[in-house]
PDB file of N, CA and C in Angstrom:
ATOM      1  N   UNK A   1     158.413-106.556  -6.395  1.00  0.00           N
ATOM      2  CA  UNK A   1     158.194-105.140  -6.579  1.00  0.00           C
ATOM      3  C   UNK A   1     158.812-104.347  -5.441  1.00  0.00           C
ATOM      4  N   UNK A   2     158.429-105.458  -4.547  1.00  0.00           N
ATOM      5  CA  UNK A   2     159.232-103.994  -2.937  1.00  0.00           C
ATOM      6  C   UNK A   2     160.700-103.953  -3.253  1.00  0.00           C
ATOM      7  N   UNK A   3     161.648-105.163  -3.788  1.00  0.00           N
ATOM      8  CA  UNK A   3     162.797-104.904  -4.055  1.00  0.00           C
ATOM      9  C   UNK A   3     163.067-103.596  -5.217  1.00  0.00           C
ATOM     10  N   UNK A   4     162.254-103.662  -6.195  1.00  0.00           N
ATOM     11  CA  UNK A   4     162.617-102.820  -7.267  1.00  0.00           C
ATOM     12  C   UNK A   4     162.401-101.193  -6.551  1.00  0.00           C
ATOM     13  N   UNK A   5     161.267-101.393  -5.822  1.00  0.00           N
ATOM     14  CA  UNK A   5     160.918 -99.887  -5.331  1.00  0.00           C
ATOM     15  C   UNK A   5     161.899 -99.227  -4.131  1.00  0.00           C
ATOM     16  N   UNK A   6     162.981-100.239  -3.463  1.00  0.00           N
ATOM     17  CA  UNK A   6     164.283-100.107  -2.438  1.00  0.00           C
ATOM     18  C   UNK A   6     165.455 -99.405  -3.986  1.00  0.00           C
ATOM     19  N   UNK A   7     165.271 -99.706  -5.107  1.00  0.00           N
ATOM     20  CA  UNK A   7     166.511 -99.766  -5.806  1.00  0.00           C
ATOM     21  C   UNK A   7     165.962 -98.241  -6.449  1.00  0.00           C
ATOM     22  N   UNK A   8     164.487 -98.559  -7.343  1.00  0.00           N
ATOM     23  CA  UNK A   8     164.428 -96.937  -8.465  1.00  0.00           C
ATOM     24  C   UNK A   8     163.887 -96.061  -7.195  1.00  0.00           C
ATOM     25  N   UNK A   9     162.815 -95.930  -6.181  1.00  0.00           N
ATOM     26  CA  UNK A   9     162.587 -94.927  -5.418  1.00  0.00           C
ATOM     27  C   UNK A   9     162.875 -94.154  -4.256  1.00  0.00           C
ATOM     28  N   UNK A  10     162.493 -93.063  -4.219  1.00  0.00           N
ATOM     29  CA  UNK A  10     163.417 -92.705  -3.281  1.00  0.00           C
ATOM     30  C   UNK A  10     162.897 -93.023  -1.115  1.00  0.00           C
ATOM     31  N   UNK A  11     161.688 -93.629  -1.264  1.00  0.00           N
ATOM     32  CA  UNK A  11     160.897 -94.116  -0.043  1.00  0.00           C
ATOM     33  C   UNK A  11     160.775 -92.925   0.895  1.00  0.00           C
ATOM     34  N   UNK A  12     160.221 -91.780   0.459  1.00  0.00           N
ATOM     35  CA  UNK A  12     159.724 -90.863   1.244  1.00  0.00           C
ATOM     36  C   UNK A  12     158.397 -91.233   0.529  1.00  0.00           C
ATOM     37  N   UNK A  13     157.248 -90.984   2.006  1.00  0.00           N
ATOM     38  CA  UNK A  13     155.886 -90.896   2.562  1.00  0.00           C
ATOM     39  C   UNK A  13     155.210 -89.621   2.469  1.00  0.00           C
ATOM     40  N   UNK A  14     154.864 -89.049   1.632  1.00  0.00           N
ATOM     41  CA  UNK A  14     153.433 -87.938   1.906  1.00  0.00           C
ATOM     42  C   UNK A  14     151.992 -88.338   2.550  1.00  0.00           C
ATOM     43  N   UNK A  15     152.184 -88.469   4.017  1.00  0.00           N
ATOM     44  CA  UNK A  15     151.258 -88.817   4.777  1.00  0.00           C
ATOM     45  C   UNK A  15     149.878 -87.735   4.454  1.00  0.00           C
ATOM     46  N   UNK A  16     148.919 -88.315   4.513  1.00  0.00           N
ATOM     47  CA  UNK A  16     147.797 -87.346   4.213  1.00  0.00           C
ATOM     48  C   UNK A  16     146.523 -88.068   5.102  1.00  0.00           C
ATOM     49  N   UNK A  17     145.562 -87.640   5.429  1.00  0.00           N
ATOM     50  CA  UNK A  17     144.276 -88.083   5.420  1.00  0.00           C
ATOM     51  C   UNK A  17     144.156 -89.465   4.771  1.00  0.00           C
ATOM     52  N   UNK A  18     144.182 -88.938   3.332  1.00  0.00           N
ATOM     53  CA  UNK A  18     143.745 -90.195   2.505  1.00  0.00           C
ATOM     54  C   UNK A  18     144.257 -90.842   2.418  1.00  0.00           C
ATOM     55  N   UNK A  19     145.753 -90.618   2.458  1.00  0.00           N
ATOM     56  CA  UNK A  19     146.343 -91.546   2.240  1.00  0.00           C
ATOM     57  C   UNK A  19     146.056 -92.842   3.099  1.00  0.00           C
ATOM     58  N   UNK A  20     145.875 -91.991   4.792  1.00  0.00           N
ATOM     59  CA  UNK A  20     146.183 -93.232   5.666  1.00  0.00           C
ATOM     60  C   UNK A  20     144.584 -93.891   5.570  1.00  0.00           C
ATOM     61  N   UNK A  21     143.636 -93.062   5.277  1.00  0.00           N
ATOM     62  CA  UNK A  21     142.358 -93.821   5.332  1.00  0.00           C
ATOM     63  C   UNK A  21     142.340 -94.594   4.226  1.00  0.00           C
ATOM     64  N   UNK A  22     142.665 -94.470   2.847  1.00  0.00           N
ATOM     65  CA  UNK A  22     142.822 -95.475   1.692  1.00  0.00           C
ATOM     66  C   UNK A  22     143.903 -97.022   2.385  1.00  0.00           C
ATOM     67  N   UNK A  23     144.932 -96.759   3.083  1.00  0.00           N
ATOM     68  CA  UNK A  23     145.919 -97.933   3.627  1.00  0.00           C
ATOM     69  C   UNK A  23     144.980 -98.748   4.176  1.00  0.00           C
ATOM     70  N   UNK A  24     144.406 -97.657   5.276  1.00  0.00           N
ATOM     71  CA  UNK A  24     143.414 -98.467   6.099  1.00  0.00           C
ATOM     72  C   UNK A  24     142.354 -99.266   5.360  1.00  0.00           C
ATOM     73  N   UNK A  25     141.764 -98.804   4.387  1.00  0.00           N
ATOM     74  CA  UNK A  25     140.344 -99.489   3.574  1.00  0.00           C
ATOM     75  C   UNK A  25     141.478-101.003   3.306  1.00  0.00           C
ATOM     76  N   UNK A  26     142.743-100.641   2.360  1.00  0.00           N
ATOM     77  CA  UNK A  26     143.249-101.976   1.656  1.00  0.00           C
ATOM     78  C   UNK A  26     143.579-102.860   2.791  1.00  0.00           C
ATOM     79  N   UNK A  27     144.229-102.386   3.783  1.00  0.00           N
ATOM     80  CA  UNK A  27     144.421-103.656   5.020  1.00  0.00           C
ATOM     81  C   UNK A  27     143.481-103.951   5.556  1.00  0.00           C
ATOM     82  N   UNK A  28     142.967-103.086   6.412  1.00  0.00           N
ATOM     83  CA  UNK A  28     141.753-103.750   7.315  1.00  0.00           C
ATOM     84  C   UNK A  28     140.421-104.525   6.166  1.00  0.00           C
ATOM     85  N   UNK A  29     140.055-103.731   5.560  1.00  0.00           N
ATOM     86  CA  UNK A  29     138.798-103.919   4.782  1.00  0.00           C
ATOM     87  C   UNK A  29     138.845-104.656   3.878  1.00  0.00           C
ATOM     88  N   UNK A  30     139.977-104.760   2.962  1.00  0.00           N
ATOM     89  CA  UNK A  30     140.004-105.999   1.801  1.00  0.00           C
ATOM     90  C   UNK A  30     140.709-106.715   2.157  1.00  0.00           C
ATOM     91  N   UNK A  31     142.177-106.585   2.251  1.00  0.00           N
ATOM     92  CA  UNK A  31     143.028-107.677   2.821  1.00  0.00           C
ATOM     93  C   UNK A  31     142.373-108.762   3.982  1.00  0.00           C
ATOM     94  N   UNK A  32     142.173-108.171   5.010  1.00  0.00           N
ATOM     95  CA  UNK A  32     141.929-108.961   5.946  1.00  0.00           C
ATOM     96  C   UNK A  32     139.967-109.492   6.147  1.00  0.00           C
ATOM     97  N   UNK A  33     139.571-108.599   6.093  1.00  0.00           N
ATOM     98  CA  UNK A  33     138.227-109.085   5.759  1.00  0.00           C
ATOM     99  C   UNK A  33     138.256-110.209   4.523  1.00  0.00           C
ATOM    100  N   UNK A  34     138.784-110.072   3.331  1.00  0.00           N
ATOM    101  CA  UNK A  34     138.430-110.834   2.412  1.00  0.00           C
ATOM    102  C   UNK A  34     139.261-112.273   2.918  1.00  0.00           C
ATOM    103  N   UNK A  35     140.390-112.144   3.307  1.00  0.00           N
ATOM    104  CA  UNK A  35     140.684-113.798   3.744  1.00  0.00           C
ATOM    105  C   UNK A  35     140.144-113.919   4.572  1.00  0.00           C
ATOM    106  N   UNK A  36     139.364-113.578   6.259  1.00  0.00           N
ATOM    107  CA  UNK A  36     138.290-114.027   7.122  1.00  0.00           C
ATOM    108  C   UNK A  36     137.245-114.712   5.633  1.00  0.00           C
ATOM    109  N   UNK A  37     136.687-113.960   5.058  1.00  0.00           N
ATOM    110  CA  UNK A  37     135.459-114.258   4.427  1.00  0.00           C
ATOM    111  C   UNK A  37     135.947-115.777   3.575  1.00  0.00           C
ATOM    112  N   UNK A  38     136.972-115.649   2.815  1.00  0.00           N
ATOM    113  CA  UNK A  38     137.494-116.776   2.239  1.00  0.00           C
ATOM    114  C   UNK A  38     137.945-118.057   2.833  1.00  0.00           C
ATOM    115  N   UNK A  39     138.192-117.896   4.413  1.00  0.00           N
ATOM    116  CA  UNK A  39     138.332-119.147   5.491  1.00  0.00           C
ATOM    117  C   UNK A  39     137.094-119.674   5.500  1.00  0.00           C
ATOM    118  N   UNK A  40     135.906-118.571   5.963  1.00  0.00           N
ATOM    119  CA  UNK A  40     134.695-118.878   6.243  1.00  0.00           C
ATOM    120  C   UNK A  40     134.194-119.824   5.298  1.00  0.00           C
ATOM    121  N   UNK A  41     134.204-119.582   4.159  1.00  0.00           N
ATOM    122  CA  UNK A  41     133.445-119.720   3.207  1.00  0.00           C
ATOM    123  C   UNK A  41     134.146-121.557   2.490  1.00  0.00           C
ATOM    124  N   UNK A  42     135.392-121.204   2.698  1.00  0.00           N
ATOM    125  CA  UNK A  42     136.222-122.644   2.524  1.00  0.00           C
ATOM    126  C   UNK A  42     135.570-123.833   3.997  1.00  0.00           C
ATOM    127  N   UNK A  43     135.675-123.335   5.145  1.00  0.00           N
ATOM    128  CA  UNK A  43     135.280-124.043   6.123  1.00  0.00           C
ATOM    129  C   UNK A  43     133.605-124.721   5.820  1.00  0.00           C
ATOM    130  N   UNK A  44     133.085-124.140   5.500  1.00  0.00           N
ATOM    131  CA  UNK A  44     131.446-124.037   5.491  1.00  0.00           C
ATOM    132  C   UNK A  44     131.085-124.954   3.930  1.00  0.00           C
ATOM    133  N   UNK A  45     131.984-124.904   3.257  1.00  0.00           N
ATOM    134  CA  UNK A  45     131.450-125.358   1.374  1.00  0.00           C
ATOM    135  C   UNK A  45     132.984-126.304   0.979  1.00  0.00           C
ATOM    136  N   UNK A  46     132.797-126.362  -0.337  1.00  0.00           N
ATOM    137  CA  UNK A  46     133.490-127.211  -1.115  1.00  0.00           C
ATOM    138  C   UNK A  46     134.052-126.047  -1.401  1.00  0.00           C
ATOM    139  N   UNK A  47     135.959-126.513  -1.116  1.00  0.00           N
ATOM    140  CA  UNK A  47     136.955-125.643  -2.376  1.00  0.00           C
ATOM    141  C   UNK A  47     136.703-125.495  -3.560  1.00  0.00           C
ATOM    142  N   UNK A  48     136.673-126.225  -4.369  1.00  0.00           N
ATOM    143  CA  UNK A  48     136.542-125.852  -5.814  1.00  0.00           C
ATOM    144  C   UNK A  48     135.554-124.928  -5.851  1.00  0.00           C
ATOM    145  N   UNK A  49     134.491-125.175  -5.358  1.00  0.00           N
ATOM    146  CA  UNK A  49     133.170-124.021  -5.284  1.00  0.00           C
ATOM    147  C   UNK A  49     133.608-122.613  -5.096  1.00  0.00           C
ATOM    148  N   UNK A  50     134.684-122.025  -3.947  1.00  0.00           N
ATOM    149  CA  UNK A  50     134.836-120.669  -3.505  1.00  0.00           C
ATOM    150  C   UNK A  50     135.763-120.754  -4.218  1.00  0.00           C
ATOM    151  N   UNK A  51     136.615-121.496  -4.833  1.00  0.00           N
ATOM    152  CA  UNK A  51     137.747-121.217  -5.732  1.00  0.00           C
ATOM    153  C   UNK A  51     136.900-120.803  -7.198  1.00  0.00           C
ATOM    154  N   UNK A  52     135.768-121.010  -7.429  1.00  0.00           N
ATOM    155  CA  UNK A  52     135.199-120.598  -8.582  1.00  0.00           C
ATOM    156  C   UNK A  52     134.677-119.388  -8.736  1.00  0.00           C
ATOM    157  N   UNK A  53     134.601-118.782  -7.491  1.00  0.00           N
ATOM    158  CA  UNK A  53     133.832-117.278  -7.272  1.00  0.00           C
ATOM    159  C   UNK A  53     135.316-116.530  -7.776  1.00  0.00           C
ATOM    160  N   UNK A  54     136.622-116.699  -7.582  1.00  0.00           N
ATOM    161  CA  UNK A  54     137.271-115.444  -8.033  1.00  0.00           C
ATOM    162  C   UNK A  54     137.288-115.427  -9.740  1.00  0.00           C
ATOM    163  N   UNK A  55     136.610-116.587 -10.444  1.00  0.00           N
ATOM    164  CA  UNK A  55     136.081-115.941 -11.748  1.00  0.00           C
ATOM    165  C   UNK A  55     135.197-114.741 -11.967  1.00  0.00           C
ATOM    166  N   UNK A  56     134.490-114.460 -11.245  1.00  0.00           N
ATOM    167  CA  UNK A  56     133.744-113.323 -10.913  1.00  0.00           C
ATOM    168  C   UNK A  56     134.187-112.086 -10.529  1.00  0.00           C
ATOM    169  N   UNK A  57     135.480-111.862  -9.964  1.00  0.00           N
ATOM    170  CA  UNK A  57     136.185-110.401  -9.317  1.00  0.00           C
ATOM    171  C   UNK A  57     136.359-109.749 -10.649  1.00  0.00           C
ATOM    172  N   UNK A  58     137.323-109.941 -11.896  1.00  0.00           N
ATOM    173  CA  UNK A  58     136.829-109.006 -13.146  1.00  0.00           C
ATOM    174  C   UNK A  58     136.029-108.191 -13.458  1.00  0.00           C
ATOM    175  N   UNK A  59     134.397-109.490 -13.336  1.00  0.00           N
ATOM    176  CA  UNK A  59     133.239-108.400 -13.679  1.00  0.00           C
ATOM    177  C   UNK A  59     132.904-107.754 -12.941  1.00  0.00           C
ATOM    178  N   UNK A  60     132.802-108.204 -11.228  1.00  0.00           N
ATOM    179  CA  UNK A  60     132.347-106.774 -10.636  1.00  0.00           C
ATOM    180  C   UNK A  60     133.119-105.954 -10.151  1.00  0.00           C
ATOM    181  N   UNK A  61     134.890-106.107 -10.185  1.00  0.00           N
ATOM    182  CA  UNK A  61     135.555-104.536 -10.402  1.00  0.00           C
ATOM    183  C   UNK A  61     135.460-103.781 -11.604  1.00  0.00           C
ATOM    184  N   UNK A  62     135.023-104.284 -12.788  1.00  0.00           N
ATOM    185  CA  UNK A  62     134.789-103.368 -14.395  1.00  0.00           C
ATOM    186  C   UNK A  62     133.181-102.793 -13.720  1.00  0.00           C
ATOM    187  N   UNK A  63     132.058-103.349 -13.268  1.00  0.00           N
ATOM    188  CA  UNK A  63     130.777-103.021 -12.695  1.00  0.00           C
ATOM    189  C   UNK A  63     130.950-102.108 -11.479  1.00  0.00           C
ATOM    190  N   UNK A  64     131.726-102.333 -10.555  1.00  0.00           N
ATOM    191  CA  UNK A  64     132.288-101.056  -9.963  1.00  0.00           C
ATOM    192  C   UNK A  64     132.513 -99.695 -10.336  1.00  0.00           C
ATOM    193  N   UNK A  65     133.839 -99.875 -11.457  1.00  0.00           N
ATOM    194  CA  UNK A  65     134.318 -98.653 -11.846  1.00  0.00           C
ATOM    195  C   UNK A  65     133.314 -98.082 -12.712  1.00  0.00           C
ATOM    196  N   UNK A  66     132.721 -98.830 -13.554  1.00  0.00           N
ATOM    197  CA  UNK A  66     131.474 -98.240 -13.969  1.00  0.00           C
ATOM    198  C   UNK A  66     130.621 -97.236 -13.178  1.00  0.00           C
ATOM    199  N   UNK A  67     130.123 -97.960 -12.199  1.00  0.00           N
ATOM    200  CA  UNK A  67     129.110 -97.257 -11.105  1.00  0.00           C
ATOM    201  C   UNK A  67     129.982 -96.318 -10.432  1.00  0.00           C
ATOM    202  N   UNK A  68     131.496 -96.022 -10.235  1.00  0.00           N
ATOM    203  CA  UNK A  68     131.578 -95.694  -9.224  1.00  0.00           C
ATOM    204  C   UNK A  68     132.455 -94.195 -10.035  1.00  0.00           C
ATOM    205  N   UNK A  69     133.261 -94.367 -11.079  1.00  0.00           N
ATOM    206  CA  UNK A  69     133.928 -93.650 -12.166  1.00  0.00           C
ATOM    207  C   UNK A  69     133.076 -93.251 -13.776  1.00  0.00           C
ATOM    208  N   UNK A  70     132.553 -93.876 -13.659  1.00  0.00           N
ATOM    209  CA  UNK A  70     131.673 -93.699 -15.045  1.00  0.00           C
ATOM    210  C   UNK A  70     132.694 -94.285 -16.131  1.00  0.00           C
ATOM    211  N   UNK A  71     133.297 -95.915 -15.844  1.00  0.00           N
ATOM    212  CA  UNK A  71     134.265 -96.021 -16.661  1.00  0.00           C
ATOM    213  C   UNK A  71     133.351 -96.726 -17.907  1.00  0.00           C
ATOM    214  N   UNK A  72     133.578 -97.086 -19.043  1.00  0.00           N
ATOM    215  CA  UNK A  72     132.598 -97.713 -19.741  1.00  0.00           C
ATOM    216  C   UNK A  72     133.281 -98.882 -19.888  1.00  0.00           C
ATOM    217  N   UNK A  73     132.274 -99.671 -20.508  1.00  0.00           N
ATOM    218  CA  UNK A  73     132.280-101.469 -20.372  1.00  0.00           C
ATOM    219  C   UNK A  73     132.093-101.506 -21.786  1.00  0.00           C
ATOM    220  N   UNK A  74     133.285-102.005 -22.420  1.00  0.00           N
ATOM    221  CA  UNK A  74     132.675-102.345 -23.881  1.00  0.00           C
ATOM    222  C   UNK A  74     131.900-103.767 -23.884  1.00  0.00           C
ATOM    223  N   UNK A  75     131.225-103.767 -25.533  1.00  0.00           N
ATOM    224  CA  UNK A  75     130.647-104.634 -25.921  1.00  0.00           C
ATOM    225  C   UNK A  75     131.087-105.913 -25.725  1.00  0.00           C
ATOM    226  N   UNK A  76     132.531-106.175 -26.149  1.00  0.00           N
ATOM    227  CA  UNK A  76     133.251-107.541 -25.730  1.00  0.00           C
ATOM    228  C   UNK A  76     133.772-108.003 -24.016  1.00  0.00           C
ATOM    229  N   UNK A  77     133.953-107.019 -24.032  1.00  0.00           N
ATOM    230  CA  UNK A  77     133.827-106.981 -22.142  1.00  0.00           C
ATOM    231  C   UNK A  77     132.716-107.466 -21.236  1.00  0.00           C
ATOM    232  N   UNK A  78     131.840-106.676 -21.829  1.00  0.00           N
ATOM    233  CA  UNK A  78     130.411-107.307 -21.626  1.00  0.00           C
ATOM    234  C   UNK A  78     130.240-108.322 -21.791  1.00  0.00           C
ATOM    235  N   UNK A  79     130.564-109.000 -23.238  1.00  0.00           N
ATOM    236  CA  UNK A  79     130.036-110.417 -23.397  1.00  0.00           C
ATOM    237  C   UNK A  79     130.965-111.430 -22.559  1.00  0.00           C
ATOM    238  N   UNK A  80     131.776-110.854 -22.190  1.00  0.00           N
ATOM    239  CA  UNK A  80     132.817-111.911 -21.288  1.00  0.00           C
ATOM    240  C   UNK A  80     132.686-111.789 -19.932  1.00  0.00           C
ATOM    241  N   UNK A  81     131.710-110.981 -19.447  1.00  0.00           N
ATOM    242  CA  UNK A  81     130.982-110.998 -18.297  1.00  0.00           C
ATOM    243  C   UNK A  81     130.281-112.156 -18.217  1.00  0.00           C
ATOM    244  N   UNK A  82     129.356-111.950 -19.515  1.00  0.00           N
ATOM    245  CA  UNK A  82     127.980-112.793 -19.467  1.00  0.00           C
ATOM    246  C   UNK A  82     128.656-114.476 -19.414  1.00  0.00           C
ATOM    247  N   UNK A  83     129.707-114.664 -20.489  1.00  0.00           N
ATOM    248  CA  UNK A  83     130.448-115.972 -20.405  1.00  0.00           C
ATOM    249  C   UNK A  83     130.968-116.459 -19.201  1.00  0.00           C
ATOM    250  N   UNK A  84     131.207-115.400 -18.356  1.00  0.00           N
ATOM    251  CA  UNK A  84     131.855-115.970 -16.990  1.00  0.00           C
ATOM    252  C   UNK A  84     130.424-116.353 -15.947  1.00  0.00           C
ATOM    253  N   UNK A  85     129.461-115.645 -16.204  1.00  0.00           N
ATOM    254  CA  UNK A  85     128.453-115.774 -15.447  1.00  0.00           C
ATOM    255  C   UNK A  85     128.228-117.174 -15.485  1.00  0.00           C
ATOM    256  N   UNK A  86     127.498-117.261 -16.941  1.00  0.00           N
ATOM    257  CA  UNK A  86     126.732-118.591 -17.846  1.00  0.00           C
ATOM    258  C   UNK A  86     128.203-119.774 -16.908  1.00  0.00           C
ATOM    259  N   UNK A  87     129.313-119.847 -17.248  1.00  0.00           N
ATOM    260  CA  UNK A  87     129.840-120.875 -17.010  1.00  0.00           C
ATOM    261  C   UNK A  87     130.188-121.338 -15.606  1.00  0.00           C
ATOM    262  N   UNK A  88     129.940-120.019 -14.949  1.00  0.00           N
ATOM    263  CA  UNK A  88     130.050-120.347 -13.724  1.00  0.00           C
ATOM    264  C   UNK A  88     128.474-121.239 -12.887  1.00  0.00           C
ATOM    265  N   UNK A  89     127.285-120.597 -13.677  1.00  0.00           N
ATOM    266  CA  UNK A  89     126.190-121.299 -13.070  1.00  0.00           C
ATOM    267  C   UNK A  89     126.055-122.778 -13.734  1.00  0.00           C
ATOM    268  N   UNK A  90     127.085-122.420 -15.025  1.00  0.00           N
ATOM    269  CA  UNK A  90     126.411-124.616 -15.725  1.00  0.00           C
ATOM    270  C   UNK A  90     127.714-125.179 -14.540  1.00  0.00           C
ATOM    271  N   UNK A  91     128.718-124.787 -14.188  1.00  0.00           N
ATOM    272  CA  UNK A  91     129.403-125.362 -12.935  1.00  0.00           C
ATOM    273  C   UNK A  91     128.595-125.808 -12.012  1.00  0.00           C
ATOM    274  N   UNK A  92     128.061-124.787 -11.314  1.00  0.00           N
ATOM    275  CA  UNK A  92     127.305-124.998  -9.753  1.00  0.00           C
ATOM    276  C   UNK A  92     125.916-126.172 -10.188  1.00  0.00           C
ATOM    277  N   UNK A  93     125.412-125.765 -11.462  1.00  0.00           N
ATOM    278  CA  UNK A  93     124.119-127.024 -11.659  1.00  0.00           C
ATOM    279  C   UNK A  93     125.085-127.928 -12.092  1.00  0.00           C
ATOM    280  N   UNK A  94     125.575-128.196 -12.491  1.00  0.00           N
ATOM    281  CA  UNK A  94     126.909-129.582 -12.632  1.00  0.00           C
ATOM    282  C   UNK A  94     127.762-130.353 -11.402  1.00  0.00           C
ATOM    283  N   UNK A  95     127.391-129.515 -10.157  1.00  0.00           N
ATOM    284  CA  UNK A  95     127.776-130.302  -8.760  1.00  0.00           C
ATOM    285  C   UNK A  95     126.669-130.991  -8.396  1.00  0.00           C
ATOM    286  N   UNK A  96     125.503-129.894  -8.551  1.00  0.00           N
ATOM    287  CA  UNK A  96     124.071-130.525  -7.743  1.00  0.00           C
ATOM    288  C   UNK A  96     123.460-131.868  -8.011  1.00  0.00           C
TER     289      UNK A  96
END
């Protein structure tokens, strides 16, 4: 993508407030917090185990935007929440 965006855009910056505080949330706060948390969590447990939690990022960014946008969650969406849940816990009772 960074190549395509050197070729169609023109790479001028409208620096703003938000802008730089939104950069800041994605680097400091997700980027880098979330791989600390994902070392941690690999160091401390079984891979396959923390490799099974990013089945879960779907539902709670759709549960986010919900809470946070008022986006709605359809019915089948929903139920593919609940499927990721259910299969993720017969996993974890399937190690024990």
């Amino acid at each position: 993508m960074g190549v395509l965006s050197l070729v169609y855009e023109d790479q001028s910056v409208q620096w703003s407030l938000s802008f730089v505080l939104g950069l800041g949330w994605l680097v400091v706060g997700l980027s880098l917090s979330a791989t600390l948390l994902l070392m941690h969590m690999i160091k401390h447990g079984e891979a396959t185990k923390v490799s099974s939690y990013f089945y879960l990022v779907p539902s709670f960014t759709a549960v986010e935007s919900w809470i946070i946008f008022q986006e709605s969650i359809t019915p089948l969406a929903f139920f593919g929440m609940i499927l990721t849940m259910i299969g993720l816990v017969m996993f974890s009772l399937k190690k024990q």
